[in-house]
PDB file of N, CA and C in Angstrom:
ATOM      1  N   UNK A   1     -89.383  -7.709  86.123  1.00  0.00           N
ATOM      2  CA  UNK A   1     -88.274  -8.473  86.664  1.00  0.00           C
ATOM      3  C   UNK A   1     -88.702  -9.921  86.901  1.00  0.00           C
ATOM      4  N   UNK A   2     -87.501 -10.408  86.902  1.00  0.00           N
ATOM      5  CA  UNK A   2     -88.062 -12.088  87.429  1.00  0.00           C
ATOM      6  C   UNK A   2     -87.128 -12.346  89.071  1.00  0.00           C
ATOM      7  N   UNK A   3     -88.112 -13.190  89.313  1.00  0.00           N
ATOM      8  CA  UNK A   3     -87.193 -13.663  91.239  1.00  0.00           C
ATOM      9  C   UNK A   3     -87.963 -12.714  92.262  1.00  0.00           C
ATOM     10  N   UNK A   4     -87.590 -12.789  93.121  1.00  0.00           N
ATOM     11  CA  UNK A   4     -88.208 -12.807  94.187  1.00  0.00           C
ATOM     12  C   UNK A   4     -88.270 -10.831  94.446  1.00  0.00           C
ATOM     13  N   UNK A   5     -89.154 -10.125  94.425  1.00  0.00           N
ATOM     14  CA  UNK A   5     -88.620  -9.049  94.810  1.00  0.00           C
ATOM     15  C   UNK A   5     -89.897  -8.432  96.018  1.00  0.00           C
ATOM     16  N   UNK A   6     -89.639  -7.184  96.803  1.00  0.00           N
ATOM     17  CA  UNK A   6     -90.969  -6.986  97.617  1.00  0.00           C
ATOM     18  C   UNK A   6     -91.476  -5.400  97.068  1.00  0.00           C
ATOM     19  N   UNK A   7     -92.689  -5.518  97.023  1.00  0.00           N
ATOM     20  CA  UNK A   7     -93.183  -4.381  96.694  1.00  0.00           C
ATOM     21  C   UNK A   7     -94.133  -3.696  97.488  1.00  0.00           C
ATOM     22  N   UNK A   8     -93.760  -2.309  98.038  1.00  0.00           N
ATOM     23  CA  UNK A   8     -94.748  -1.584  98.890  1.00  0.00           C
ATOM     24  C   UNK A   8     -95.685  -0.350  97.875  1.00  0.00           C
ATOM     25  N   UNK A   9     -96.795  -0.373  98.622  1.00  0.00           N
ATOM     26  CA  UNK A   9     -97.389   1.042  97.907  1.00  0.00           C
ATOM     27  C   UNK A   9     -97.639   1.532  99.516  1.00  0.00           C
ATOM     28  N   UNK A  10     -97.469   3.041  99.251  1.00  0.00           N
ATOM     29  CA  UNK A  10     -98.005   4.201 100.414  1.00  0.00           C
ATOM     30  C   UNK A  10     -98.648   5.210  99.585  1.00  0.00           C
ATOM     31  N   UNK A  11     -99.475   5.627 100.123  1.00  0.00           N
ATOM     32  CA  UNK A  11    -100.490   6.616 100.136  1.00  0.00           C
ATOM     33  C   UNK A  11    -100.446   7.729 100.701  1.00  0.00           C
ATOM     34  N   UNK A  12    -101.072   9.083 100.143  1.00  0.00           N
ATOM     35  CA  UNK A  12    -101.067   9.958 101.318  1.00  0.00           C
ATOM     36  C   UNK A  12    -102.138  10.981 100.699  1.00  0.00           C
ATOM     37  N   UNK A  13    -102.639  12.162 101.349  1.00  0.00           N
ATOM     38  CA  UNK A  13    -103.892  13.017 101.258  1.00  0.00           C
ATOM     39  C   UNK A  13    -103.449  13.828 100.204  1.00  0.00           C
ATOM     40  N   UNK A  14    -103.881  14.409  99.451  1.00  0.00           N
ATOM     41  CA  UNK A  14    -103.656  15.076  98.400  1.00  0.00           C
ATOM     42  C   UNK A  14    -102.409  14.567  97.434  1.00  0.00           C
ATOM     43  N   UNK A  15    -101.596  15.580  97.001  1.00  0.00           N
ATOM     44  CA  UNK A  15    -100.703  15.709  96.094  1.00  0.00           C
ATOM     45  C   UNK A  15     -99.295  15.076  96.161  1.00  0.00           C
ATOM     46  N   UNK A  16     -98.903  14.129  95.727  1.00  0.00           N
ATOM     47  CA  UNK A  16     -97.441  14.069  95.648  1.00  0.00           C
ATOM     48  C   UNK A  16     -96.107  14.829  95.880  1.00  0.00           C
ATOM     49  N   UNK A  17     -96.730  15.952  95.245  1.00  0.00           N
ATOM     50  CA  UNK A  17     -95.897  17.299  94.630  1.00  0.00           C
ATOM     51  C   UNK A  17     -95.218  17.930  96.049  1.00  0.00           C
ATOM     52  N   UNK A  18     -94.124  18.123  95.901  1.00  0.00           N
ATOM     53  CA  UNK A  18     -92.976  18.233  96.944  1.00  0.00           C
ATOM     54  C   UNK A  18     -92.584  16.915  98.164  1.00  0.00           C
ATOM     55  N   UNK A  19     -93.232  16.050  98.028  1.00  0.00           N
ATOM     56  CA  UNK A  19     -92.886  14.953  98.597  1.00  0.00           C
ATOM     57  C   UNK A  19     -92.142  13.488  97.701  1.00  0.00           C
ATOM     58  N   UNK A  20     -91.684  13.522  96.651  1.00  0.00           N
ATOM     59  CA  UNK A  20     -91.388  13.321  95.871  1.00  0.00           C
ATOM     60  C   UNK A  20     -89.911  12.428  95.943  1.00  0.00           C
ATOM     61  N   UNK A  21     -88.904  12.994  97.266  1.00  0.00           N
ATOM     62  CA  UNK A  21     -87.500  12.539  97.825  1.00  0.00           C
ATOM     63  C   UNK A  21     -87.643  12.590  99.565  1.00  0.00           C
ATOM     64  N   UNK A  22     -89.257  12.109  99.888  1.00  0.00           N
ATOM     65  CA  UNK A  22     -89.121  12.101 101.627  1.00  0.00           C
ATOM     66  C   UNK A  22     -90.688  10.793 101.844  1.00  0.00           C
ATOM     67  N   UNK A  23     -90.106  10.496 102.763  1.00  0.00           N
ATOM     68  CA  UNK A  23     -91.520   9.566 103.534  1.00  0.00           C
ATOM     69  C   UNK A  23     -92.445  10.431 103.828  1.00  0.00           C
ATOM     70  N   UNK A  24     -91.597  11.576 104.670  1.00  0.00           N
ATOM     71  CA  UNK A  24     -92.478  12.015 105.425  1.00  0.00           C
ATOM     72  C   UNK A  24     -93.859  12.346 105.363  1.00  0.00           C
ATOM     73  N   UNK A  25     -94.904  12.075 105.595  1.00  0.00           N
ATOM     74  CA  UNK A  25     -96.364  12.430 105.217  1.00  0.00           C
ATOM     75  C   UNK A  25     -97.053  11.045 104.209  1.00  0.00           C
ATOM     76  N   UNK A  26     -96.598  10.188 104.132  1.00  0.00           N
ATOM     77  CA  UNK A  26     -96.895   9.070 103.640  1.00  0.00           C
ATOM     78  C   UNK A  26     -96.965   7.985 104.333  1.00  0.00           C
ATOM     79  N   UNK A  27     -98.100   7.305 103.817  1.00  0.00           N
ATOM     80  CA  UNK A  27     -98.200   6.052 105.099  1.00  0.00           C
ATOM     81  C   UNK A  27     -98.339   4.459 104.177  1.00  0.00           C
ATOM     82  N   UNK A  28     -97.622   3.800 104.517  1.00  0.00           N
ATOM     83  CA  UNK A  28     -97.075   2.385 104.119  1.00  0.00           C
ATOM     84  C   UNK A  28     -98.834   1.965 104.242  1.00  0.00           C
ATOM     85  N   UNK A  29     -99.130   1.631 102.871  1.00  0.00           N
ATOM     86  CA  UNK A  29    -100.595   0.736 102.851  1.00  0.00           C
ATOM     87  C   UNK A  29    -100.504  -0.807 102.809  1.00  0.00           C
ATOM     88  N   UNK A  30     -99.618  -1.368 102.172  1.00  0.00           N
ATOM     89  CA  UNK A  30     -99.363  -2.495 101.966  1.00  0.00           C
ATOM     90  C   UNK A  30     -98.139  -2.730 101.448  1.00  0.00           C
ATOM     91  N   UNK A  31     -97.294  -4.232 101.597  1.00  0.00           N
ATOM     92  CA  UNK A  31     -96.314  -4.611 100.968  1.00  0.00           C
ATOM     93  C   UNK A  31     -96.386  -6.380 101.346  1.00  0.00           C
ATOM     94  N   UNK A  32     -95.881  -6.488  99.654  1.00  0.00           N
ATOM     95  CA  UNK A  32     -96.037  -8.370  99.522  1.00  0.00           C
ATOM     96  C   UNK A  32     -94.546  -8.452  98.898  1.00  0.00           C
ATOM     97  N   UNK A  33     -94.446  -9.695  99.441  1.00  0.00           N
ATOM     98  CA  UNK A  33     -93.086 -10.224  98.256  1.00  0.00           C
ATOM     99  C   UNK A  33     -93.694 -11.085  96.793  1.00  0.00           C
ATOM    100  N   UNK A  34     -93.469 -10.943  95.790  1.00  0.00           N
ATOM    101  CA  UNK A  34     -93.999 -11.269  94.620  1.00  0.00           C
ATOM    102  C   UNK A  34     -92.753 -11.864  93.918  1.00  0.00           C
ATOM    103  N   UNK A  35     -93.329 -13.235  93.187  1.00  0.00           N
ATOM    104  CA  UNK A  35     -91.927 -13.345  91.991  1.00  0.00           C
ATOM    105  C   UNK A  35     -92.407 -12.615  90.593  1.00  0.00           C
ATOM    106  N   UNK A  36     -91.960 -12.197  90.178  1.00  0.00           N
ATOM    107  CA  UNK A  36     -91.735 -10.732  88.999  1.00  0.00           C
ATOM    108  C   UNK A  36     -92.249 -11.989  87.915  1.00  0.00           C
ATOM    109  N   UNK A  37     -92.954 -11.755  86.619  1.00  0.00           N
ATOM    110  CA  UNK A  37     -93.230 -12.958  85.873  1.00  0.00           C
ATOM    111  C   UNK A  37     -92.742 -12.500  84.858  1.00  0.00           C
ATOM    112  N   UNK A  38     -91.492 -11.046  84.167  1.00  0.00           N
ATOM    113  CA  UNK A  38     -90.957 -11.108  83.592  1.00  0.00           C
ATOM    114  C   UNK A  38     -91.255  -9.656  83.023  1.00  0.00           C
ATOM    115  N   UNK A  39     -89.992  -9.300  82.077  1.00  0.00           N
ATOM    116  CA  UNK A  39     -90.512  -7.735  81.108  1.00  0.00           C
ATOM    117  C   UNK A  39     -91.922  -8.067  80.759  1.00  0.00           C
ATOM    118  N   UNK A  40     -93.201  -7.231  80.570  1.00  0.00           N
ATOM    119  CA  UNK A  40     -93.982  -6.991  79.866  1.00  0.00           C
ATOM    120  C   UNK A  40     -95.022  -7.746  80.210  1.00  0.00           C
ATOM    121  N   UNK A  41     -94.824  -8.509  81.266  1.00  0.00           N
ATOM    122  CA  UNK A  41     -95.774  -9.421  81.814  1.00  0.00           C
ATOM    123  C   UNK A  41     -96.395  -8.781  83.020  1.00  0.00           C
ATOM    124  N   UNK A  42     -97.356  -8.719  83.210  1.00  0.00           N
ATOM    125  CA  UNK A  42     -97.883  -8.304  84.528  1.00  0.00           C
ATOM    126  C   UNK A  42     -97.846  -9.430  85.862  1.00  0.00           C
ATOM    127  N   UNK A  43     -97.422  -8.834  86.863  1.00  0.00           N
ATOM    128  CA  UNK A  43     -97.239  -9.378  88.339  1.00  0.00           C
ATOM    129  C   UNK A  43     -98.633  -9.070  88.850  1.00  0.00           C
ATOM    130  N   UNK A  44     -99.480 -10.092  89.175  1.00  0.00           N
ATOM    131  CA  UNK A  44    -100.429  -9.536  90.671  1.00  0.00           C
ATOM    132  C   UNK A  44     -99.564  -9.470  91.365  1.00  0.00           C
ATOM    133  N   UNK A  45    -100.564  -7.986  92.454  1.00  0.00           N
ATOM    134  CA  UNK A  45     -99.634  -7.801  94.066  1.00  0.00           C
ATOM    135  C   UNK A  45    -100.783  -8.792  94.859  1.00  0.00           C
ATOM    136  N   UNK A  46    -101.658  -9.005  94.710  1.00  0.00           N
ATOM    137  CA  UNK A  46    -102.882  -9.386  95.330  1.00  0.00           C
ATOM    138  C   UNK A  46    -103.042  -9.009  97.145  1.00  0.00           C
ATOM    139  N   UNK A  47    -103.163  -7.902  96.647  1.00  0.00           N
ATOM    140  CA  UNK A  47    -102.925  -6.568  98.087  1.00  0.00           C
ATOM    141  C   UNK A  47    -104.428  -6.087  97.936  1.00  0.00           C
ATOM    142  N   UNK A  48    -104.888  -6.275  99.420  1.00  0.00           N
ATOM    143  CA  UNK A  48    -106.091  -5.516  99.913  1.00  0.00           C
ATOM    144  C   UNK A  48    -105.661  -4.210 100.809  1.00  0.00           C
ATOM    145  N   UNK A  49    -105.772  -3.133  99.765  1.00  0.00           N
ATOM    146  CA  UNK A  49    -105.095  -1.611 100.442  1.00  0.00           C
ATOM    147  C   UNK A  49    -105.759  -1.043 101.332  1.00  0.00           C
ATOM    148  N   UNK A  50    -107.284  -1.447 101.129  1.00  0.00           N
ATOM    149  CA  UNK A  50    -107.880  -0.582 102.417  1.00  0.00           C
ATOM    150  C   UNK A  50    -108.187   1.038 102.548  1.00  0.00           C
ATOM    151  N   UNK A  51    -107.955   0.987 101.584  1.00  0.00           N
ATOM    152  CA  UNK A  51    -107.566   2.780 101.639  1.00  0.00           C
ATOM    153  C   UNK A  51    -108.892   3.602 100.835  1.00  0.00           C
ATOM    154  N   UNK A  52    -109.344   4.192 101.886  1.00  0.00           N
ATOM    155  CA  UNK A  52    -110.528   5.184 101.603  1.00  0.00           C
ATOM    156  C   UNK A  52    -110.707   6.578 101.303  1.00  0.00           C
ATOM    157  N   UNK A  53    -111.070   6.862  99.460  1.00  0.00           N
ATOM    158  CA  UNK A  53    -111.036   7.836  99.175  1.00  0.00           C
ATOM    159  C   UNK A  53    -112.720   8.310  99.175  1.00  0.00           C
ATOM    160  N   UNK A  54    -112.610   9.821 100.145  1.00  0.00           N
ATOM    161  CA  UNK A  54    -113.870   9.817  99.380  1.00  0.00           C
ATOM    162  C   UNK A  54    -114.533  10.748  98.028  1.00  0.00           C
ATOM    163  N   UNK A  55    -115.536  10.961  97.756  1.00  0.00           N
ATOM    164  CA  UNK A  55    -115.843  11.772  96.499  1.00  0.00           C
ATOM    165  C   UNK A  55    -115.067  13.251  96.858  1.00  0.00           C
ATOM    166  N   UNK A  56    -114.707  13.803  95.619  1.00  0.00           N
ATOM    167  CA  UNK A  56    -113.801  15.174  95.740  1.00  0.00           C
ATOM    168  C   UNK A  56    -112.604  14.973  96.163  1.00  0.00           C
ATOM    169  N   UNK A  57    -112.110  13.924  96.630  1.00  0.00           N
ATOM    170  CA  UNK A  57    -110.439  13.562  97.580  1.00  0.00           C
ATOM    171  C   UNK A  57    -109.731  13.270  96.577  1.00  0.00           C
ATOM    172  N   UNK A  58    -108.284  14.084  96.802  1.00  0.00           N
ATOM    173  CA  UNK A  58    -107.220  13.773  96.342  1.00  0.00           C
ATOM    174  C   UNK A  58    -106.184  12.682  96.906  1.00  0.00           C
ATOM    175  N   UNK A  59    -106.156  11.489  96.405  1.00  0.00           N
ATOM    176  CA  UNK A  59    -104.922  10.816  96.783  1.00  0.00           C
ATOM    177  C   UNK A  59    -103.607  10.164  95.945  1.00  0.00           C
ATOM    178  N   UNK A  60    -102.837  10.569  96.928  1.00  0.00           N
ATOM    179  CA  UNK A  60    -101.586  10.118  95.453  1.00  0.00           C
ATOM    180  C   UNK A  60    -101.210   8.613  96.445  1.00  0.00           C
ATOM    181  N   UNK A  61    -100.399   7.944  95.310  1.00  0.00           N
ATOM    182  CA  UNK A  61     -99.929   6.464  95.536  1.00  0.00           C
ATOM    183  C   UNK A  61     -98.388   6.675  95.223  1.00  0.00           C
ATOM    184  N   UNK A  62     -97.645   5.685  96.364  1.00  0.00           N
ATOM    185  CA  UNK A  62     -96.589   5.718  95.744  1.00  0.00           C
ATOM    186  C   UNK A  62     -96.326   4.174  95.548  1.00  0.00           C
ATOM    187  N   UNK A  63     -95.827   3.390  94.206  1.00  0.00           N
ATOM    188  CA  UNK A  63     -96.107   1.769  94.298  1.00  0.00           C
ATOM    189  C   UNK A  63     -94.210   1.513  93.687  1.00  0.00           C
ATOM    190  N   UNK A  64     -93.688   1.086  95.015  1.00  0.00           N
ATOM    191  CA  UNK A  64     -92.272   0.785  94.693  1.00  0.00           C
ATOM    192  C   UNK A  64     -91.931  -0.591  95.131  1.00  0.00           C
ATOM    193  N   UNK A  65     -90.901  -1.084  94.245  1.00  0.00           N
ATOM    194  CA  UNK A  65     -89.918  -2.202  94.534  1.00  0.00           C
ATOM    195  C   UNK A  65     -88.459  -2.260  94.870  1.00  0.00           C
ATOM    196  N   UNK A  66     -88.376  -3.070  95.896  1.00  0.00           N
ATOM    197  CA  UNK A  66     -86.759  -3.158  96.175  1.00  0.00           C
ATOM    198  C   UNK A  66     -86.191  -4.061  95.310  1.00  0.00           C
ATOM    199  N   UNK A  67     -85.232  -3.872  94.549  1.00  0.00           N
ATOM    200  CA  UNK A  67     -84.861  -4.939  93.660  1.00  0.00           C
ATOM    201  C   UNK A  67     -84.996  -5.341  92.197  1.00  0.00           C
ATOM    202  N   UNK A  68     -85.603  -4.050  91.707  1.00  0.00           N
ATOM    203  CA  UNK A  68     -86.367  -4.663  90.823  1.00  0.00           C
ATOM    204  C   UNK A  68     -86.813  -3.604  89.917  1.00  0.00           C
ATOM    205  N   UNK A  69     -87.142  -3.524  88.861  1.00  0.00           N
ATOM    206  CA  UNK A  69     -87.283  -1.866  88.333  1.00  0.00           C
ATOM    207  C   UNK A  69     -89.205  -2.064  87.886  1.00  0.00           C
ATOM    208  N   UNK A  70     -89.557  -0.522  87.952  1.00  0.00           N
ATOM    209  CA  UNK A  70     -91.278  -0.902  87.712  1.00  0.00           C
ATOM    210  C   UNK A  70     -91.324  -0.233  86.410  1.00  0.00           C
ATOM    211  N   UNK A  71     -92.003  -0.441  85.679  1.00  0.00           N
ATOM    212  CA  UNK A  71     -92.201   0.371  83.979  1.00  0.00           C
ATOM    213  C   UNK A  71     -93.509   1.565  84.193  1.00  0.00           C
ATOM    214  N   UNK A  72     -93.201   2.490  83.637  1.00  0.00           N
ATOM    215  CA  UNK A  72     -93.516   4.141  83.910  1.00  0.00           C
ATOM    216  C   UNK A  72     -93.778   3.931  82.063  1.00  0.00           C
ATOM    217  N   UNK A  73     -95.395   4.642  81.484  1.00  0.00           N
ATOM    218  CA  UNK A  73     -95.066   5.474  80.127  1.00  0.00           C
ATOM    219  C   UNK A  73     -94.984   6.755  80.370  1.00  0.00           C
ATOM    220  N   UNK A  74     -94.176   7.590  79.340  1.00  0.00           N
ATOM    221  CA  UNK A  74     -94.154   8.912  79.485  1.00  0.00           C
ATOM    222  C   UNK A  74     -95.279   9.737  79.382  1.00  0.00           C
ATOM    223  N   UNK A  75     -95.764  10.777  80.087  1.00  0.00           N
ATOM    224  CA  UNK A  75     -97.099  11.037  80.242  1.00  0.00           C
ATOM    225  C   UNK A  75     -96.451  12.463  79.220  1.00  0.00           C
ATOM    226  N   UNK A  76     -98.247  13.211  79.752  1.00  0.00           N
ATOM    227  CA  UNK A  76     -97.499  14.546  78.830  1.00  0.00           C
ATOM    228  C   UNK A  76     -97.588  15.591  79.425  1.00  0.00           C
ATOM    229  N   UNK A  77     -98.056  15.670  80.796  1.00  0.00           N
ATOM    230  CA  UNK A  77     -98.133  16.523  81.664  1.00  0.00           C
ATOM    231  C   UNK A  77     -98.696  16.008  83.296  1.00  0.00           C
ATOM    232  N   UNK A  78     -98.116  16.408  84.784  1.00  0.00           N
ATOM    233  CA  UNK A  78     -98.273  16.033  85.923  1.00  0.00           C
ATOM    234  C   UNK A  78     -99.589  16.638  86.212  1.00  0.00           C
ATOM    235  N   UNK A  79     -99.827  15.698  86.344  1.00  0.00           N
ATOM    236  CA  UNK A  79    -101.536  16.213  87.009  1.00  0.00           C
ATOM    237  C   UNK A  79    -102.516  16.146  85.979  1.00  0.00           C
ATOM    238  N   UNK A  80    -102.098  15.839  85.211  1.00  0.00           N
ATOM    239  CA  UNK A  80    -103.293  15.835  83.585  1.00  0.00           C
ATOM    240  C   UNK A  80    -103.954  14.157  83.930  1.00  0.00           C
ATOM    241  N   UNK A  81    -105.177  14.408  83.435  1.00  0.00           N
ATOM    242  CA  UNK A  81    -106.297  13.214  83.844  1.00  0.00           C
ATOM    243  C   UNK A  81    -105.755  11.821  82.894  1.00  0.00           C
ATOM    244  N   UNK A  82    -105.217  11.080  83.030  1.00  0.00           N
ATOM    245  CA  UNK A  82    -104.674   9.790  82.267  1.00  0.00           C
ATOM    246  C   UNK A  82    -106.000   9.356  82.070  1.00  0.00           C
ATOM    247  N   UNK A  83    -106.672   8.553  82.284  1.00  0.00           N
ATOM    248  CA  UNK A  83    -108.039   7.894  82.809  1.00  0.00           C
ATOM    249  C   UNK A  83    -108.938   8.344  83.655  1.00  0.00           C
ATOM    250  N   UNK A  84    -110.065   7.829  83.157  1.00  0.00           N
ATOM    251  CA  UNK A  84    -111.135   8.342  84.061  1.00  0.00           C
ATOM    252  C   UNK A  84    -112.423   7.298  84.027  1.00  0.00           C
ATOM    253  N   UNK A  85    -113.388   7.372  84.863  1.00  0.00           N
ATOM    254  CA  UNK A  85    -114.776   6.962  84.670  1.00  0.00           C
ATOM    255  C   UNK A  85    -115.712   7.822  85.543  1.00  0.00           C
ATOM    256  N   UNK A  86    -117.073   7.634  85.937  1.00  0.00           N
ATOM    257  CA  UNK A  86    -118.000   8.085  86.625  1.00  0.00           C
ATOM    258  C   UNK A  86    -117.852   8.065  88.175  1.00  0.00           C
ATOM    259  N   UNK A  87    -116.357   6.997  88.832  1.00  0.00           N
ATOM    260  CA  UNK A  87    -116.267   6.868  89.967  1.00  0.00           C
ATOM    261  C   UNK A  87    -114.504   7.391  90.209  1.00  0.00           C
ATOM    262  N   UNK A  88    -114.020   7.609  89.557  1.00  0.00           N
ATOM    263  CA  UNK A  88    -112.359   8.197  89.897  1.00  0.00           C
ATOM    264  C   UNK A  88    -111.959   8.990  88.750  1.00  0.00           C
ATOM    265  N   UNK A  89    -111.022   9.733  88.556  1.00  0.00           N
ATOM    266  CA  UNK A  89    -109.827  10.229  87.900  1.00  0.00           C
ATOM    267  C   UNK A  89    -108.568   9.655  88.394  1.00  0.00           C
ATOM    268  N   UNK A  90    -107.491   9.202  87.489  1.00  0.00           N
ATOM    269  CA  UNK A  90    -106.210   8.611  87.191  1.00  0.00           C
ATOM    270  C   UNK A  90    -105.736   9.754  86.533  1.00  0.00           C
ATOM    271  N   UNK A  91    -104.839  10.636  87.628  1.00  0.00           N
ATOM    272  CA  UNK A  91    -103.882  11.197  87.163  1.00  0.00           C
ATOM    273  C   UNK A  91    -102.449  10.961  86.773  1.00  0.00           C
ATOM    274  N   UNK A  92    -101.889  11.667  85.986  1.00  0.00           N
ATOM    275  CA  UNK A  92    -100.295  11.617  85.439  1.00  0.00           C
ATOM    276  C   UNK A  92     -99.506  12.077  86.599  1.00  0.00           C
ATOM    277  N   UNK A  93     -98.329  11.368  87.005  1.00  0.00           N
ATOM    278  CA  UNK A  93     -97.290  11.558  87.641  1.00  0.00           C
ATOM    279  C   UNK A  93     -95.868  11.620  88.006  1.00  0.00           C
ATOM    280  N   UNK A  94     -95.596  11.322  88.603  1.00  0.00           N
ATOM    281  CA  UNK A  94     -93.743  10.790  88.106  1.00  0.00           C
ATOM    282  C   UNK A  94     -93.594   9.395  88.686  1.00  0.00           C
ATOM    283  N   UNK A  95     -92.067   9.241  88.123  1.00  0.00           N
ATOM    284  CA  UNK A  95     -91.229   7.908  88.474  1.00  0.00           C
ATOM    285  C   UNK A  95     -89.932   8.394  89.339  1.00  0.00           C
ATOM    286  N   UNK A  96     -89.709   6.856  89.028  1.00  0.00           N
ATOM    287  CA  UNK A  96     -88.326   6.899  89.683  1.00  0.00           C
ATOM    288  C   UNK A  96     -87.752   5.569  90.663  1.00  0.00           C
ATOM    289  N   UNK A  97     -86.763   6.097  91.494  1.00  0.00           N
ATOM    290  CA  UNK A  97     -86.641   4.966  92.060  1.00  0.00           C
ATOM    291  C   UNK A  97     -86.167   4.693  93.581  1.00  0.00           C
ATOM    292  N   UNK A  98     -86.099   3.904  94.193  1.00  0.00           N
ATOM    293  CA  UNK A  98     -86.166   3.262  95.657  1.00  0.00           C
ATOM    294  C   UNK A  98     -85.345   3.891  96.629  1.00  0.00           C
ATOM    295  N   UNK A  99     -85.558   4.396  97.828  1.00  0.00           N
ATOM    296  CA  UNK A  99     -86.772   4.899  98.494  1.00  0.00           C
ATOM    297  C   UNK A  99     -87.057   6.197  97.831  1.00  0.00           C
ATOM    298  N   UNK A 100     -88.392   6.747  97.751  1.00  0.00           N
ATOM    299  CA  UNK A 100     -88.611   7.994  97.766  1.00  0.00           C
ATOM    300  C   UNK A 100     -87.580   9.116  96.976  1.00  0.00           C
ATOM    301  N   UNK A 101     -86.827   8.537  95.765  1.00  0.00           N
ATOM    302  CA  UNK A 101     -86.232   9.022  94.941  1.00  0.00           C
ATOM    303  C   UNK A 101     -86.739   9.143  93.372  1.00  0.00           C
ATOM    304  N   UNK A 102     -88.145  10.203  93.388  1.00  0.00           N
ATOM    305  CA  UNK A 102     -88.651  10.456  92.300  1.00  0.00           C
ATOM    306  C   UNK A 102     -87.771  11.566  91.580  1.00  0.00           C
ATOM    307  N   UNK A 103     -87.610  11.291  89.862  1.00  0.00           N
ATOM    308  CA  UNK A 103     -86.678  11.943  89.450  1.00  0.00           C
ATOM    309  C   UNK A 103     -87.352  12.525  88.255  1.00  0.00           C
ATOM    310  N   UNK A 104     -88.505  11.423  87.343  1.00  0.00           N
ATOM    311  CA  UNK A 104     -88.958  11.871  86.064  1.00  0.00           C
ATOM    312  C   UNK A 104     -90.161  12.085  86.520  1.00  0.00           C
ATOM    313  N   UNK A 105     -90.474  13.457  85.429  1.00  0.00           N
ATOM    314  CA  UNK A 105     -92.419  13.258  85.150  1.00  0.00           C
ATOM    315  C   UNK A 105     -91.977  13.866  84.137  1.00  0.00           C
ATOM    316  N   UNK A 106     -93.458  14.112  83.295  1.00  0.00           N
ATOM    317  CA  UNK A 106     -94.595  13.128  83.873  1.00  0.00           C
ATOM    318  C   UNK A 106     -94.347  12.248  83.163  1.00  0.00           C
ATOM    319  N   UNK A 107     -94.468  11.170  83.988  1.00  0.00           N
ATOM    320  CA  UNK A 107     -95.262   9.636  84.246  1.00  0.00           C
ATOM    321  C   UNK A 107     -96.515   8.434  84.436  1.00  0.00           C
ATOM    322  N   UNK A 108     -96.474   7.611  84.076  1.00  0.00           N
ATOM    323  CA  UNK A 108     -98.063   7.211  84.157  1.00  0.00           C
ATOM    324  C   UNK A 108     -97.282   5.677  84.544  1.00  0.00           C
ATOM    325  N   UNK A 109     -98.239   5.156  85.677  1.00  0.00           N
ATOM    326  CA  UNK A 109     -98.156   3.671  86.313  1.00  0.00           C
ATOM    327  C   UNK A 109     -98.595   2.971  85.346  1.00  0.00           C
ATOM    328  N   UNK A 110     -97.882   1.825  84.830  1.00  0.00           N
ATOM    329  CA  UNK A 110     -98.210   0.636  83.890  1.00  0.00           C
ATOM    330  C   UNK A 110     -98.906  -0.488  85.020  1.00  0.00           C
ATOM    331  N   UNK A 111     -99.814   0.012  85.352  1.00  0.00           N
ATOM    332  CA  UNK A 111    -100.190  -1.180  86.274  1.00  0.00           C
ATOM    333  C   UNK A 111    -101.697  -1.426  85.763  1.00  0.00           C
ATOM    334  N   UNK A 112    -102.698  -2.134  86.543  1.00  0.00           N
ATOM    335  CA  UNK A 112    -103.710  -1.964  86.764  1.00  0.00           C
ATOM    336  C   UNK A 112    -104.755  -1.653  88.164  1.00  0.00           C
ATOM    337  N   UNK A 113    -105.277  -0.681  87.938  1.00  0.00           N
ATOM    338  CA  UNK A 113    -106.386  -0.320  89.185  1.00  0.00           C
ATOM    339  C   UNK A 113    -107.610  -1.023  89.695  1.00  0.00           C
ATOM    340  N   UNK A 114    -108.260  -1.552  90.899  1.00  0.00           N
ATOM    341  CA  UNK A 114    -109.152  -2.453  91.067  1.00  0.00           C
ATOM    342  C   UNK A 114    -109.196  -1.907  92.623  1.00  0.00           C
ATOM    343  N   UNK A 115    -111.097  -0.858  92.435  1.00  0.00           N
ATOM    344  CA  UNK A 115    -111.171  -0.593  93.380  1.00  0.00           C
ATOM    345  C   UNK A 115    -112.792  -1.157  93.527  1.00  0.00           C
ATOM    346  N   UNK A 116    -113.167  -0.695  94.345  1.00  0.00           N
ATOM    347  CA  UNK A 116    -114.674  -1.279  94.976  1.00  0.00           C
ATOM    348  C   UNK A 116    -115.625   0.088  95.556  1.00  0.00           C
ATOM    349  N   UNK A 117    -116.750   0.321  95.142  1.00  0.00           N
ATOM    350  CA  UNK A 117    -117.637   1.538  95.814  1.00  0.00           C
ATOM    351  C   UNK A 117    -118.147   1.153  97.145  1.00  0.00           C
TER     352      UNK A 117
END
């Protein structure tokens, strides 16, 4: 999108899965207002999340905008390993849209990840 829109991500302990159409059990990590730099262009959030996983932990993300639509590729199964390295797994998930109105999977975040050991 282009213009002004705000974007939150929340987090929570394990699995997505049945939380999918509720807050409940999710906790607001961060939110910035960003201007959108267009289809196909990537937006920094330039968000320090804070958020501590440790080895063996499951955490799901939820990264939404008011205003504004986020781009999802179609995955090929929920929970199947998208990415990986020696320090995380990037699992497949769903989409959808604002608040807490997930509708498709699987899904995979068109974003990029940038974490720190």
């Amino acid at each position: 999108a282009t213009g002004s829109v705000t974007v939150e991500v929340y987090h929570r302990s394990g699995t997505y899965v049945g939380y999918e159409s509720t807050s409940s059990g999710w906790t607001l990590a961060g939110s910035t207002t960003v201007t959108g730099n267009g289809s196909g262009v990537a937006t920094p959030l330039n968000l320090n999340l804070n958020v501590t996983i440790s080895a063996g932990q499951r955490r799901a993300f939820y990264v939404t905008t008011t205003g504004a639509s986020m781009y999802y590729t179609d995955g090929s199964s929920v929970g199947s390993v998208y990415a990986s390295n020696g320090d995380l797994q990037f699992l497949e998930g769903a989409g959808g849209g604002y608040p807490f109105s997930v509708t498709f999977a699987p899904r995979v975040f068109n974003g990029v990840i940038r974490y720190c050991d």
